[in-house]
PDB file of N, CA and C in Angstrom:
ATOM      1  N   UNK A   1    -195.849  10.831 -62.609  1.00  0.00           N
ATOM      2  CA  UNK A   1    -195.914  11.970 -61.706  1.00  0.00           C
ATOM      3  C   UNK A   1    -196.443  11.460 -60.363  1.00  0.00           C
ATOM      4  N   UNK A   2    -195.423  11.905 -59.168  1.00  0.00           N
ATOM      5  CA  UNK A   2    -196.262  11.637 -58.126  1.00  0.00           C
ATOM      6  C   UNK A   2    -197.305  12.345 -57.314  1.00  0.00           C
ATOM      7  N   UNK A   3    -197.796  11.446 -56.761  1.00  0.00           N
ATOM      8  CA  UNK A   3    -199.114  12.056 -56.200  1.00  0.00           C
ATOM      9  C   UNK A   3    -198.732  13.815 -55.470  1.00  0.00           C
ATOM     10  N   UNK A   4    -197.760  13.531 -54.433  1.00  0.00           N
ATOM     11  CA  UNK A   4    -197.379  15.168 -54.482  1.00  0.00           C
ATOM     12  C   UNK A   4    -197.263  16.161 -55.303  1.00  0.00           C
ATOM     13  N   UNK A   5    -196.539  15.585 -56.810  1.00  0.00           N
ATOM     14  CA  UNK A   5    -196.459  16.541 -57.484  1.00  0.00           C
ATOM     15  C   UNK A   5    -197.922  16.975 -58.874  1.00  0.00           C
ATOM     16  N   UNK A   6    -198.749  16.112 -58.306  1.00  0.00           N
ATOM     17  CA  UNK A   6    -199.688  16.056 -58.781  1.00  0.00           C
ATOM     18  C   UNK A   6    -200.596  17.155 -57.683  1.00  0.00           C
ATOM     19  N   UNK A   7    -200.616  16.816 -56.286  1.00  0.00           N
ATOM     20  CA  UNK A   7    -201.432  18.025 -56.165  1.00  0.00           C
ATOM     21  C   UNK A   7    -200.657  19.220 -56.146  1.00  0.00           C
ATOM     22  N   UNK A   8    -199.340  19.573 -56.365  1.00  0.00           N
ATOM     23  CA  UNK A   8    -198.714  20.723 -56.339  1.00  0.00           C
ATOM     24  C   UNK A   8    -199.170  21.612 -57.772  1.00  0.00           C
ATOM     25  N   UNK A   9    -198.954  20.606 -58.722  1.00  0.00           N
ATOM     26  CA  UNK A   9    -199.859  21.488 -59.518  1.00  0.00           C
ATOM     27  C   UNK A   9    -201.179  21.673 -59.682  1.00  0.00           C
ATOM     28  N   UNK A  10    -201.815  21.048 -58.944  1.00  0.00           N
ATOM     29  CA  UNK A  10    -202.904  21.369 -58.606  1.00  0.00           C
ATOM     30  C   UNK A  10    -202.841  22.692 -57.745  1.00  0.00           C
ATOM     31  N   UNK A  11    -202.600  22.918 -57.092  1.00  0.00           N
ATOM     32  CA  UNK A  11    -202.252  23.557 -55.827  1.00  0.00           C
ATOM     33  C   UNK A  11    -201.865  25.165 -56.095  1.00  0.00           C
ATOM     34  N   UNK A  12    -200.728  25.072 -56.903  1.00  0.00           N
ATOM     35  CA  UNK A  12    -200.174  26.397 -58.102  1.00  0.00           C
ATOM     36  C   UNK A  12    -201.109  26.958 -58.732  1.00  0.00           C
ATOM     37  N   UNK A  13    -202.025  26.003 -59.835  1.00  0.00           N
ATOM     38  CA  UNK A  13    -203.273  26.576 -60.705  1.00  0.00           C
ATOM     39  C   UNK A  13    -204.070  27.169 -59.742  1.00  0.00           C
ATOM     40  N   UNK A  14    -204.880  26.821 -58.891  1.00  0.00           N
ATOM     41  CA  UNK A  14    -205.466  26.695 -58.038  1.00  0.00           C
ATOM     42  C   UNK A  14    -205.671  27.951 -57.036  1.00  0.00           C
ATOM     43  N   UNK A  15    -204.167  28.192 -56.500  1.00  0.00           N
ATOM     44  CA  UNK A  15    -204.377  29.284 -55.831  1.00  0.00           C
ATOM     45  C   UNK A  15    -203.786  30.754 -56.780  1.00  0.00           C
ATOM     46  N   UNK A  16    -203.030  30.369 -58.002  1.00  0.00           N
ATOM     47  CA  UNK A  16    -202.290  31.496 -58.547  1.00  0.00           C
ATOM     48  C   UNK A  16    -203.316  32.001 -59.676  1.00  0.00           C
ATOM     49  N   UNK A  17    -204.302  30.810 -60.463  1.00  0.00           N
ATOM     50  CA  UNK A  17    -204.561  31.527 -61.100  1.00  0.00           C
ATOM     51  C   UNK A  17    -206.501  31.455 -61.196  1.00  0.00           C
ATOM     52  N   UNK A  18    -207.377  31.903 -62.155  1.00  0.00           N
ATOM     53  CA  UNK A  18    -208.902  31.921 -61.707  1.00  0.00           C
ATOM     54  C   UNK A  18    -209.268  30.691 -62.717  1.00  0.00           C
ATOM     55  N   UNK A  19    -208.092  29.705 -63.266  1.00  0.00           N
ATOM     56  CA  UNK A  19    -208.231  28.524 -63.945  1.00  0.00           C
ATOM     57  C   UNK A  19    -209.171  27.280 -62.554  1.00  0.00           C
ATOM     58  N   UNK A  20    -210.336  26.461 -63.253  1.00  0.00           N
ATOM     59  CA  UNK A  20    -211.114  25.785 -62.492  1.00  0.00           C
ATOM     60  C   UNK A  20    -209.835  24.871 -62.509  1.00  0.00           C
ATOM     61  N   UNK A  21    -209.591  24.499 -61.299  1.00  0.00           N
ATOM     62  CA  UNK A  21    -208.655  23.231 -60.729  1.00  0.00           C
ATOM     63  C   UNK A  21    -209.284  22.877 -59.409  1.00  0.00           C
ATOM     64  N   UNK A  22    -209.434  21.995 -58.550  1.00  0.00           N
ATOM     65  CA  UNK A  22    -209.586  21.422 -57.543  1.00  0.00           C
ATOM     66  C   UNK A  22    -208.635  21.185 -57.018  1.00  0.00           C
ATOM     67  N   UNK A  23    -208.305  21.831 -55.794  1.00  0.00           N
ATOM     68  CA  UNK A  23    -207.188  21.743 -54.861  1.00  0.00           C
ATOM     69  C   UNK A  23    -207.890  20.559 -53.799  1.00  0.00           C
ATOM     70  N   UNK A  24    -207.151  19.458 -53.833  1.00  0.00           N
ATOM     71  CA  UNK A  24    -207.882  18.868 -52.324  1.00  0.00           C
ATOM     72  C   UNK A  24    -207.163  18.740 -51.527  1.00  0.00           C
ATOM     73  N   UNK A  25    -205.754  19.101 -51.362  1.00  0.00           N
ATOM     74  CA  UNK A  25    -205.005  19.092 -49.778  1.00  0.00           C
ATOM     75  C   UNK A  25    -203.976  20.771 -50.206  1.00  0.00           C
ATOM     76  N   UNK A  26    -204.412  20.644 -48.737  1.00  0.00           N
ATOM     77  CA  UNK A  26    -203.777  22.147 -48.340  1.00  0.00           C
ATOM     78  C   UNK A  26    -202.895  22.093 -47.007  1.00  0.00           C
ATOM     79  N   UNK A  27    -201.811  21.164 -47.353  1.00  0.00           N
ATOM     80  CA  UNK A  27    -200.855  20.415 -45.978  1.00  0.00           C
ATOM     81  C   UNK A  27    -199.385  21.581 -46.300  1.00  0.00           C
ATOM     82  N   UNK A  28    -198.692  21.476 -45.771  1.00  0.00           N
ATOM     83  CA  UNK A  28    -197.266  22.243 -46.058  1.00  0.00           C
ATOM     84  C   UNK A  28    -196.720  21.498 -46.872  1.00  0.00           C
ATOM     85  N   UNK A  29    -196.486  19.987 -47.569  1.00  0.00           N
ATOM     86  CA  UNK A  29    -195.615  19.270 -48.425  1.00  0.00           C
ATOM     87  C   UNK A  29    -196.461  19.901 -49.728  1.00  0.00           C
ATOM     88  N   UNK A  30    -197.695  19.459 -49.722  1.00  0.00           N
ATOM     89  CA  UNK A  30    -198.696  20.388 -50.795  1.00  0.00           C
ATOM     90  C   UNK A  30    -197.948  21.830 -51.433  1.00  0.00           C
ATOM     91  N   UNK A  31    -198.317  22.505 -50.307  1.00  0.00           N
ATOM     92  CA  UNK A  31    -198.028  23.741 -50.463  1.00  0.00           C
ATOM     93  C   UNK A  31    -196.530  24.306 -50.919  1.00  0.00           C
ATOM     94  N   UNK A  32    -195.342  23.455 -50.246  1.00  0.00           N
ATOM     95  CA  UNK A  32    -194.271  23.592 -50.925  1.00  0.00           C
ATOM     96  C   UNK A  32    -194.344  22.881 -52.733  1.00  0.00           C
ATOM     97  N   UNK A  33    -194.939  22.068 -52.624  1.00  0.00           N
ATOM     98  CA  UNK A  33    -194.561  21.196 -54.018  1.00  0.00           C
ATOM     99  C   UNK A  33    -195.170  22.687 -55.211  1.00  0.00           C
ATOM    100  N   UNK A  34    -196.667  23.529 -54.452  1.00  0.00           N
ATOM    101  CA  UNK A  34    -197.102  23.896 -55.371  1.00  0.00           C
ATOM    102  C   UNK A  34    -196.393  25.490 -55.562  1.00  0.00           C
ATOM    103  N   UNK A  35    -195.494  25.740 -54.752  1.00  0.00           N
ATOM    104  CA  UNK A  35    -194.646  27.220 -55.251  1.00  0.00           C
ATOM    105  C   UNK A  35    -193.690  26.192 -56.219  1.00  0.00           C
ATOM    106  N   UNK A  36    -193.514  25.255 -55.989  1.00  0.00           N
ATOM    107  CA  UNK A  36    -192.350  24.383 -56.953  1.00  0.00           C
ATOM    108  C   UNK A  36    -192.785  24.642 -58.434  1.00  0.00           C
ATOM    109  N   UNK A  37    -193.794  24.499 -58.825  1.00  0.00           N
ATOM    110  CA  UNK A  37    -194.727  24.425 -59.579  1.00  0.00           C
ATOM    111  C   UNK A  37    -195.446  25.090 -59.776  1.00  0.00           C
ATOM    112  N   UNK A  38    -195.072  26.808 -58.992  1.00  0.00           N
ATOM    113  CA  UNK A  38    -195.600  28.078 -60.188  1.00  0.00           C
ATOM    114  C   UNK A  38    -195.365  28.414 -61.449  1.00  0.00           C
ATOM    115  N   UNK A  39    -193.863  28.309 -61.318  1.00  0.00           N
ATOM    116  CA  UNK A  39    -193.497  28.760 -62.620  1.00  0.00           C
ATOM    117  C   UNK A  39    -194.108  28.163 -63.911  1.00  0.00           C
ATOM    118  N   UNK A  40    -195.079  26.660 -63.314  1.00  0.00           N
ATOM    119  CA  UNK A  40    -195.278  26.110 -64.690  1.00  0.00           C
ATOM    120  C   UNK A  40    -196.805  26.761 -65.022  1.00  0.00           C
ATOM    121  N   UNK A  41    -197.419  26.926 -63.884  1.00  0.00           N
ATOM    122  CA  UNK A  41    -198.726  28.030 -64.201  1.00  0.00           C
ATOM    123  C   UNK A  41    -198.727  29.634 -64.407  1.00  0.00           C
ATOM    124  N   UNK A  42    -197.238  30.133 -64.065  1.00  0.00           N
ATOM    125  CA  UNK A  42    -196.974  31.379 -65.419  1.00  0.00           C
ATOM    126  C   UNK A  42    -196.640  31.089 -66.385  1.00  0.00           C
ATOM    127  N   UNK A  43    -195.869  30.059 -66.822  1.00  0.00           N
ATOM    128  CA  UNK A  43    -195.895  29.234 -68.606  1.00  0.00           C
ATOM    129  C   UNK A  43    -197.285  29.251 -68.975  1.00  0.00           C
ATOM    130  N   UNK A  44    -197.968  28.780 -68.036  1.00  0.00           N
ATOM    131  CA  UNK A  44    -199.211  28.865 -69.082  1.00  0.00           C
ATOM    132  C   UNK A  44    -199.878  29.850 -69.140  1.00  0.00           C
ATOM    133  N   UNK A  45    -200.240  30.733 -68.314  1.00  0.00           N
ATOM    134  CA  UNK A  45    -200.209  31.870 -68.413  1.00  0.00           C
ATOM    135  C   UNK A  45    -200.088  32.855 -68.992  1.00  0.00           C
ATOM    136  N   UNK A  46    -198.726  32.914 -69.055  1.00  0.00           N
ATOM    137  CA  UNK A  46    -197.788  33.662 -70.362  1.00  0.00           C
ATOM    138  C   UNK A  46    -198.472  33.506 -71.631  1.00  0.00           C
ATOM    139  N   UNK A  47    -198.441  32.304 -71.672  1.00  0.00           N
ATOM    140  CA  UNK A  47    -198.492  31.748 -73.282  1.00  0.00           C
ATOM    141  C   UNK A  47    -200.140  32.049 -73.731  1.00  0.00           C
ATOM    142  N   UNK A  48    -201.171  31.760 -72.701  1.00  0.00           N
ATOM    143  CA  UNK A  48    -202.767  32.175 -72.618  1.00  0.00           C
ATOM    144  C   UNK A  48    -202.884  33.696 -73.331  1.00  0.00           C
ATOM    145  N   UNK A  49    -201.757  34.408 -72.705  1.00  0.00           N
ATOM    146  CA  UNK A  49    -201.632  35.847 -72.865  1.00  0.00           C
ATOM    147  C   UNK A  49    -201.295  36.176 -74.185  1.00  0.00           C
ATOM    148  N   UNK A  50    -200.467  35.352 -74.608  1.00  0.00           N
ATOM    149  CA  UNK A  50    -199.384  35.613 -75.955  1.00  0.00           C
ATOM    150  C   UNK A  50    -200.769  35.196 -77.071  1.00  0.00           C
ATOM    151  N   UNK A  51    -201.697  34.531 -76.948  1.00  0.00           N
ATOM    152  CA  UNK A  51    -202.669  34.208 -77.763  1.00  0.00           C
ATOM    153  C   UNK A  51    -203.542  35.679 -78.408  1.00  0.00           C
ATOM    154  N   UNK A  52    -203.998  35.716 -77.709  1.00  0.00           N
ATOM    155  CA  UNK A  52    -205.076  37.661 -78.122  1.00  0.00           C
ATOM    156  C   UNK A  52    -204.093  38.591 -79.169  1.00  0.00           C
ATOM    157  N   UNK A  53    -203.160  38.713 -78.346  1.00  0.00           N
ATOM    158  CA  UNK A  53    -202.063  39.588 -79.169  1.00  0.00           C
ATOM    159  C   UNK A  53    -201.833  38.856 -80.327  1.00  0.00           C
ATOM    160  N   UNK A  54    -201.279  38.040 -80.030  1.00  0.00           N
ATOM    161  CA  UNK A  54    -200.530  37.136 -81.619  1.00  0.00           C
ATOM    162  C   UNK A  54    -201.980  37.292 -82.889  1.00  0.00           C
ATOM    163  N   UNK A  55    -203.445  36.752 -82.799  1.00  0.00           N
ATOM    164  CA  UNK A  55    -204.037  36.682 -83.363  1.00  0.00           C
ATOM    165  C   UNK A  55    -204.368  38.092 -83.387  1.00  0.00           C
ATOM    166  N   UNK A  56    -204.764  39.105 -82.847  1.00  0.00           N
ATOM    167  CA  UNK A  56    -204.934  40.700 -83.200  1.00  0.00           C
ATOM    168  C   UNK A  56    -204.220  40.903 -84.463  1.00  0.00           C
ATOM    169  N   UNK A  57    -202.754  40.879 -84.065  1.00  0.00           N
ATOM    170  CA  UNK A  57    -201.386  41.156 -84.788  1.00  0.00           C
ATOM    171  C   UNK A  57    -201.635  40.635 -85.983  1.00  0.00           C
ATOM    172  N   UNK A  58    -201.866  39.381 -86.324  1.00  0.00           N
ATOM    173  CA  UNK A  58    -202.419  38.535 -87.459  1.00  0.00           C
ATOM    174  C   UNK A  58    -203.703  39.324 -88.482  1.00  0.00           C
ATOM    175  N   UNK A  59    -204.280  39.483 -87.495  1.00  0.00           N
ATOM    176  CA  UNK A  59    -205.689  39.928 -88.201  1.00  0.00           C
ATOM    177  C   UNK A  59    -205.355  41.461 -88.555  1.00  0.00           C
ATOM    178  N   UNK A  60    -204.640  42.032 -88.201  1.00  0.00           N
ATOM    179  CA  UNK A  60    -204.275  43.292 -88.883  1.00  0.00           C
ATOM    180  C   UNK A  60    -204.313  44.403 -87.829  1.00  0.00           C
ATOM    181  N   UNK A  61    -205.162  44.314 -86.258  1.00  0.00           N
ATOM    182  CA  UNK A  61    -205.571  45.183 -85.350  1.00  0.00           C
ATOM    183  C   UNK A  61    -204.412  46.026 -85.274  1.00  0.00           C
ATOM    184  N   UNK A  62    -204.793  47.103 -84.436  1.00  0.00           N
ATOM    185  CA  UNK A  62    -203.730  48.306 -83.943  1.00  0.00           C
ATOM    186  C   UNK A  62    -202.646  47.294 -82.852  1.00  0.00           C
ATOM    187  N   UNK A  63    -201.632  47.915 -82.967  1.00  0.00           N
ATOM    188  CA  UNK A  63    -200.361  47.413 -82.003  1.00  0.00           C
ATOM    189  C   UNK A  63    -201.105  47.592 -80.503  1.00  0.00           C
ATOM    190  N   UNK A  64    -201.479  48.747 -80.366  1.00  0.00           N
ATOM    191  CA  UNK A  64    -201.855  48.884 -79.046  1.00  0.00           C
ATOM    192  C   UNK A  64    -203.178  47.850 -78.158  1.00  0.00           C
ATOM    193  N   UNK A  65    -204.238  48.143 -79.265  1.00  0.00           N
ATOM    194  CA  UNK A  65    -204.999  47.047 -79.152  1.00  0.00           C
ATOM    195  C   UNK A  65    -204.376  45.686 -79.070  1.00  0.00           C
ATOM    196  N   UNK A  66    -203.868  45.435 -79.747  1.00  0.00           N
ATOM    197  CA  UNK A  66    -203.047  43.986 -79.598  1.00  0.00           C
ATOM    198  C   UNK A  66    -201.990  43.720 -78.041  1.00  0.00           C
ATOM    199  N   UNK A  67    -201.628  44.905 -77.542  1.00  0.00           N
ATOM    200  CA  UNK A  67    -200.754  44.942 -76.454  1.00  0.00           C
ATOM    201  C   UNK A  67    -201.931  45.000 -75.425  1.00  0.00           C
ATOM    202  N   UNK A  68    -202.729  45.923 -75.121  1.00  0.00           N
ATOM    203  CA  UNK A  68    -203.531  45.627 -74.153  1.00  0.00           C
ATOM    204  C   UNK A  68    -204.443  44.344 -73.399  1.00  0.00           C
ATOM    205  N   UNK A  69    -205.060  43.673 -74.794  1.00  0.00           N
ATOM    206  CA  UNK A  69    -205.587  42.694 -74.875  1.00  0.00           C
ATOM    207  C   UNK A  69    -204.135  41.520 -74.256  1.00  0.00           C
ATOM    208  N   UNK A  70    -203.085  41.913 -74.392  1.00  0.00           N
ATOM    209  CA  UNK A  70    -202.100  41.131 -74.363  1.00  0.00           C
ATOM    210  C   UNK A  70    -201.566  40.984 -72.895  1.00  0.00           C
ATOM    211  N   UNK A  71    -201.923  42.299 -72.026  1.00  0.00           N
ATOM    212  CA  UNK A  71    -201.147  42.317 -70.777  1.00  0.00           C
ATOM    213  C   UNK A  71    -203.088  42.370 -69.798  1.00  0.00           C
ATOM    214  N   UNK A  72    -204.089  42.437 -70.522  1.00  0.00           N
ATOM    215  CA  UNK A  72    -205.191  42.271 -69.627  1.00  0.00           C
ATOM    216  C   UNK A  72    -205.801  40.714 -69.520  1.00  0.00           C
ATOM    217  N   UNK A  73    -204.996  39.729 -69.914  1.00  0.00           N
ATOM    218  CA  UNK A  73    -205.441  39.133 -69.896  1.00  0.00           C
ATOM    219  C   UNK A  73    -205.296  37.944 -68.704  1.00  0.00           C
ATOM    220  N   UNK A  74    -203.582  38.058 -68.828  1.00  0.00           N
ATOM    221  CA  UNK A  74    -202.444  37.646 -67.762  1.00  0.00           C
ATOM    222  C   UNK A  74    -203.226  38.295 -65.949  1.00  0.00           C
ATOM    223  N   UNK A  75    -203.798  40.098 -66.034  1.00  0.00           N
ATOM    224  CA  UNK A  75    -204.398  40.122 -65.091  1.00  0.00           C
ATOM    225  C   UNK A  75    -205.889  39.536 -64.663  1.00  0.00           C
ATOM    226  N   UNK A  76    -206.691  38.946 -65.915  1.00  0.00           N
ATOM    227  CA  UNK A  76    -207.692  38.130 -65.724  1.00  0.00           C
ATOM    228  C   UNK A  76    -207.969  37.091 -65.075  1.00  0.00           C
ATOM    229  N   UNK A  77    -206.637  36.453 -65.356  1.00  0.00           N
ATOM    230  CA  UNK A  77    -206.461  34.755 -65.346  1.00  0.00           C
ATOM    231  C   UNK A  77    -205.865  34.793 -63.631  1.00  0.00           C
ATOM    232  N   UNK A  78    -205.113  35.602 -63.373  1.00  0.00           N
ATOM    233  CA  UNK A  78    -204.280  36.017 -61.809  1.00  0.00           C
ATOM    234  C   UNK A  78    -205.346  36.041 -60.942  1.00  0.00           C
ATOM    235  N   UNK A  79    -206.348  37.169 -61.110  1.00  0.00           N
ATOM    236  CA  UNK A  79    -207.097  37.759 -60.335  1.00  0.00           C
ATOM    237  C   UNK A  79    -206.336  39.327 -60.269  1.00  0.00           C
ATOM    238  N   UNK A  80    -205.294  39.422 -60.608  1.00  0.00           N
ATOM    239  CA  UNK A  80    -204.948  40.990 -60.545  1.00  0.00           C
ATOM    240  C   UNK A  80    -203.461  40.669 -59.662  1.00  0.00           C
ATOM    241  N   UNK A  81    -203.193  39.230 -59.570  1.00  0.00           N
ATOM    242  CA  UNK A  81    -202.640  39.289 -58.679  1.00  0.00           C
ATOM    243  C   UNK A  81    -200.982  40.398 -58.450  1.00  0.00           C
ATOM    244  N   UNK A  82    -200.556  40.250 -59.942  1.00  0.00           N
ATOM    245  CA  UNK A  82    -199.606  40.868 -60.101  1.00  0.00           C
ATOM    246  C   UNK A  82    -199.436  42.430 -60.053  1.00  0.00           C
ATOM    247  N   UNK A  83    -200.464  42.993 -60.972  1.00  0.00           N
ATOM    248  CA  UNK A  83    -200.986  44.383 -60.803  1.00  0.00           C
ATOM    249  C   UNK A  83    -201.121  44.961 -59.102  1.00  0.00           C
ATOM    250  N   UNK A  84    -201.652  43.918 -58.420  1.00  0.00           N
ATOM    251  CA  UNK A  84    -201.813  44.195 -56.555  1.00  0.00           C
ATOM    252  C   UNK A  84    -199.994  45.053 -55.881  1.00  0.00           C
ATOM    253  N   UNK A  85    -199.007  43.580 -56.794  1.00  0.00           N
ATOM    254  CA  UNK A  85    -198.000  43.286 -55.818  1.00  0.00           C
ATOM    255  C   UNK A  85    -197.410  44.635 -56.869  1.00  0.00           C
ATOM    256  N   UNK A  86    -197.621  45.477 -57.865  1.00  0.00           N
ATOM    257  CA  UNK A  86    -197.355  46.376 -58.868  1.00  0.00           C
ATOM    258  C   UNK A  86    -197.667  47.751 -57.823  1.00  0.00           C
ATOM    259  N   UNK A  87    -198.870  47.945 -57.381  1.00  0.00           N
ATOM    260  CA  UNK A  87    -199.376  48.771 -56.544  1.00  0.00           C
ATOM    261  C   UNK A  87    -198.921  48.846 -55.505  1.00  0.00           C
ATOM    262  N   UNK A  88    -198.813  48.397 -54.493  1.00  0.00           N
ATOM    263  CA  UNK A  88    -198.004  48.120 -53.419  1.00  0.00           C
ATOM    264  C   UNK A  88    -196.867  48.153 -53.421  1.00  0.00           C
ATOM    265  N   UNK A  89    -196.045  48.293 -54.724  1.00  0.00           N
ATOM    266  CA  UNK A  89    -194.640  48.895 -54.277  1.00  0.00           C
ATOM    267  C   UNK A  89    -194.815  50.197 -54.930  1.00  0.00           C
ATOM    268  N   UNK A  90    -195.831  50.626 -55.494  1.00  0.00           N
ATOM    269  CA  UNK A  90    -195.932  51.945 -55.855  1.00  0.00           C
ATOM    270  C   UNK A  90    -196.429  52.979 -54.659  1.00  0.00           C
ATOM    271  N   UNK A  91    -196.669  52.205 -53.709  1.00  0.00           N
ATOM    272  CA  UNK A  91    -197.173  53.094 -52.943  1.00  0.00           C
ATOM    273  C   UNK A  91    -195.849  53.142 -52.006  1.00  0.00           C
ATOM    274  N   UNK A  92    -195.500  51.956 -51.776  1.00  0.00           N
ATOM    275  CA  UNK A  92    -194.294  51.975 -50.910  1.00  0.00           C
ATOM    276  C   UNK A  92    -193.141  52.918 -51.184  1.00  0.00           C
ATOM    277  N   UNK A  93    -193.148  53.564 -52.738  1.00  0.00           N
ATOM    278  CA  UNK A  93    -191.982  54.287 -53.005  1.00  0.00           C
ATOM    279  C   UNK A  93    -192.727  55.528 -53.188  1.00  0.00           C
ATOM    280  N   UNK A  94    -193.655  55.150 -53.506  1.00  0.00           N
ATOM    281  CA  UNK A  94    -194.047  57.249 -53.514  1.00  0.00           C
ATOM    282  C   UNK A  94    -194.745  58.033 -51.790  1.00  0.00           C
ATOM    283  N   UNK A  95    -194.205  56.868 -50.946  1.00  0.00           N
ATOM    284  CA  UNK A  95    -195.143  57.451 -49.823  1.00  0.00           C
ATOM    285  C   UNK A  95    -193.956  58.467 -49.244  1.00  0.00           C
ATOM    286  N   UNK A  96    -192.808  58.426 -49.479  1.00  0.00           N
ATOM    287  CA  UNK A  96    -191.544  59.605 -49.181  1.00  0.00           C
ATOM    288  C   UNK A  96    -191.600  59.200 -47.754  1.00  0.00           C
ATOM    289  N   UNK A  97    -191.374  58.086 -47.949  1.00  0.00           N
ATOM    290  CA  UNK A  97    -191.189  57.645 -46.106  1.00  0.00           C
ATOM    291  C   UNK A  97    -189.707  56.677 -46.581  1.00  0.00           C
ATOM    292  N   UNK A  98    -188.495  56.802 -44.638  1.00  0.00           N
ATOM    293  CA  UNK A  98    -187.518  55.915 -45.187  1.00  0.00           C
ATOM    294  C   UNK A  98    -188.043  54.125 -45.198  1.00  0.00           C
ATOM    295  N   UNK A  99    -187.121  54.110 -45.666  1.00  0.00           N
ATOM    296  CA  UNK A  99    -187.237  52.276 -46.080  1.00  0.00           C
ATOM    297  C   UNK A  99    -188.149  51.471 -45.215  1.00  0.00           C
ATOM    298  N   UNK A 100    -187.854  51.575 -43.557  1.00  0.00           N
ATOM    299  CA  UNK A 100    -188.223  50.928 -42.533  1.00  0.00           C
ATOM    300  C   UNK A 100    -189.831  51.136 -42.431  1.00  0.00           C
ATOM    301  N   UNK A 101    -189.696  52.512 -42.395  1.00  0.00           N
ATOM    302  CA  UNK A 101    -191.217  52.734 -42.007  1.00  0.00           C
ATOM    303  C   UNK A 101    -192.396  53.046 -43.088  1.00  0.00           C
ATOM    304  N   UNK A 102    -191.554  52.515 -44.497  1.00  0.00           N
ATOM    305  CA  UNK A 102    -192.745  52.418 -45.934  1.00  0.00           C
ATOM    306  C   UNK A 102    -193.383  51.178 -45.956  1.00  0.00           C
ATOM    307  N   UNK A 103    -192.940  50.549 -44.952  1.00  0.00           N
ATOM    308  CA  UNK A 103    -193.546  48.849 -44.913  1.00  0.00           C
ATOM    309  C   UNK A 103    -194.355  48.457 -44.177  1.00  0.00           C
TER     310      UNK A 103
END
């Protein structure tokens, strides 16, 4: 792995999720390498998430319990980040304004 793509994932963890990583360059090659290299910190992510549920489910818990624990966790690890960009188009569509001026 090269050093770019080494701090890109650095860079991805780092700013996407509340996982301890050390970002030490914050240049534009950085910064492109590390959107390159989101998707691999929602894999993990995902999968962080898929843990609570799966073992609930196992242990016998309620479905729901098992689903909550399942989708609060993904907003833990973010910072909310997704839930934010969730809100913000909720507001954008219920503000009964046209397209141009809901933004």
């Amino acid at each position: 792995m090269t050093s770019l793509n080494s701090h890109g994932v650095r860079f991805a963890f780092g700013t996407l999720t509340v996982l301890p990583v050390r970002v030490s360059r914050w240049d534009r090659g950085t910064a492109r390498a590390g959107m390159l290299c989101a998707p691999l910190a929602g894999l993990v992510v995902g999968l962080l998430a898929a843990v609570p549920g799966a073992l609930l489910s196992l242990a016998g818990a309620s479905p729901l319990l098992a689903a909550v624990a399942s989708a609060a966790l993904p907003a833990a690890l973010t910072r909310g980040l997704h839930l934010d960009g969730l809100a913000d188009t909720a507001d954008g569509l219920g503000s009964g304004k046209p397209a141009e001026d809901a933004l």
